[in-house]
Protein backbone atom coordinates (compact mmCIF):
# COMPACT_ATOMS: atom_id res chain seq x y z
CA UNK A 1 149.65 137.94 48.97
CA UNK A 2 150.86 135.88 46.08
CA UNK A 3 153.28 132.74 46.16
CA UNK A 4 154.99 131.16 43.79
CA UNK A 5 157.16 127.83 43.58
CA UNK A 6 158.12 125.53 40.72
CA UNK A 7 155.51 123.26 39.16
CA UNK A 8 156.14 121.60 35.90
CA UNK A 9 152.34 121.43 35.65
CA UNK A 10 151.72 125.20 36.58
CA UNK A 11 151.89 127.81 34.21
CA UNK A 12 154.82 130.10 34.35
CA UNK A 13 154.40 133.25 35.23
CA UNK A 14 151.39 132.80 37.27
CA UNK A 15 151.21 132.71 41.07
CA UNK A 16 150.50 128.82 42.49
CA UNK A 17 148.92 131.14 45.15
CA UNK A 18 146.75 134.12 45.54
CA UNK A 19 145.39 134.94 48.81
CA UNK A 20 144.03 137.71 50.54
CA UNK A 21 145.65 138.45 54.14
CA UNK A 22 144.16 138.91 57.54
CA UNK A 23 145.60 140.93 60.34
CA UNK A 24 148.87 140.53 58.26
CA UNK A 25 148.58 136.82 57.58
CA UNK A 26 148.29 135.04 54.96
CA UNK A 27 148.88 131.41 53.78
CA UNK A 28 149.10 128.62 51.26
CA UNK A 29 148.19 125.25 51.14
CA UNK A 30 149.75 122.17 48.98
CA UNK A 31 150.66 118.79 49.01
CA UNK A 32 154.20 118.36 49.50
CA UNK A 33 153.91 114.57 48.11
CA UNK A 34 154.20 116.18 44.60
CA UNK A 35 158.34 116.90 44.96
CA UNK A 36 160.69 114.50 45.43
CA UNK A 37 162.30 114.37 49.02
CA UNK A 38 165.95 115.21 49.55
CA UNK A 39 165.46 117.94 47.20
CA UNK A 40 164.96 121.96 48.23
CA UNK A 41 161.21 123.50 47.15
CA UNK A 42 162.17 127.28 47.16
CA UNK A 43 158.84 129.62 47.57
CA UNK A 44 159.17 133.65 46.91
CA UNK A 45 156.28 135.03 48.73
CA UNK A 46 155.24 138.95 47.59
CA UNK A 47 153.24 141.05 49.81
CA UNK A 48 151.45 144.45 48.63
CA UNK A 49 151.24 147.13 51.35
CA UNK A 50 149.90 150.56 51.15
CA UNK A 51 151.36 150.75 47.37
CA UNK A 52 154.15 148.89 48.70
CA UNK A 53 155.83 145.76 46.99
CA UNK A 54 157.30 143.47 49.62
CA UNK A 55 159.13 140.12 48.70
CA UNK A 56 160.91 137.59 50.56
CA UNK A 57 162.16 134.04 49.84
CA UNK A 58 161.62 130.48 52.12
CA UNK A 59 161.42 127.15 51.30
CA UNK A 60 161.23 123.64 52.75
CA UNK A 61 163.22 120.08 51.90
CA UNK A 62 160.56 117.18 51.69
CA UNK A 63 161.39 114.35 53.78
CA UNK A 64 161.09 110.42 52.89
C-alpha cells in the first residue's frame, strides 16, 4: 500500500508512505501538527491486488 499527500519537504513523486498490508489493512502514521488547521490535507491511497491497481482518495481538515 502506498500513500501520498502534499509535503513541501517531501520529494515529489515519491510515496510519504509505503507499507505492507495485513489481512487487507494497512496504515500510515504522521503528525498532523505539520499543516495548518482550517485547511483540507487530501491523501490518495493505492492498493496492489493480484496484479491489480486500486486507488482511492480521503483526507482530513486539521483542527485548532
Amino acid at each position: 500500500m502506498t500513500a501520498v499527500w502534499p509535503d513541501p519537504n517531501h520529494q515529489p513523486g515519491v510515496p510519504n508512505c509505503l507499507t505492507r498490508t495485513s489481512y487487507e489493512l494497512g496504515s500510515c502514521a504522521f503528525p498532523a501538527e505539520n499543516f495548518p488547521p482550517g485547511e483540507f490535507v487530501p491523501i490518495t491511497i493505492t492498493f496492489f491486488f493480484d496484479g491489480v491497481k486500486y486507488t482511492t482518495q480521503t483526507g482530513f481538515t486539521p483542527q485548532p
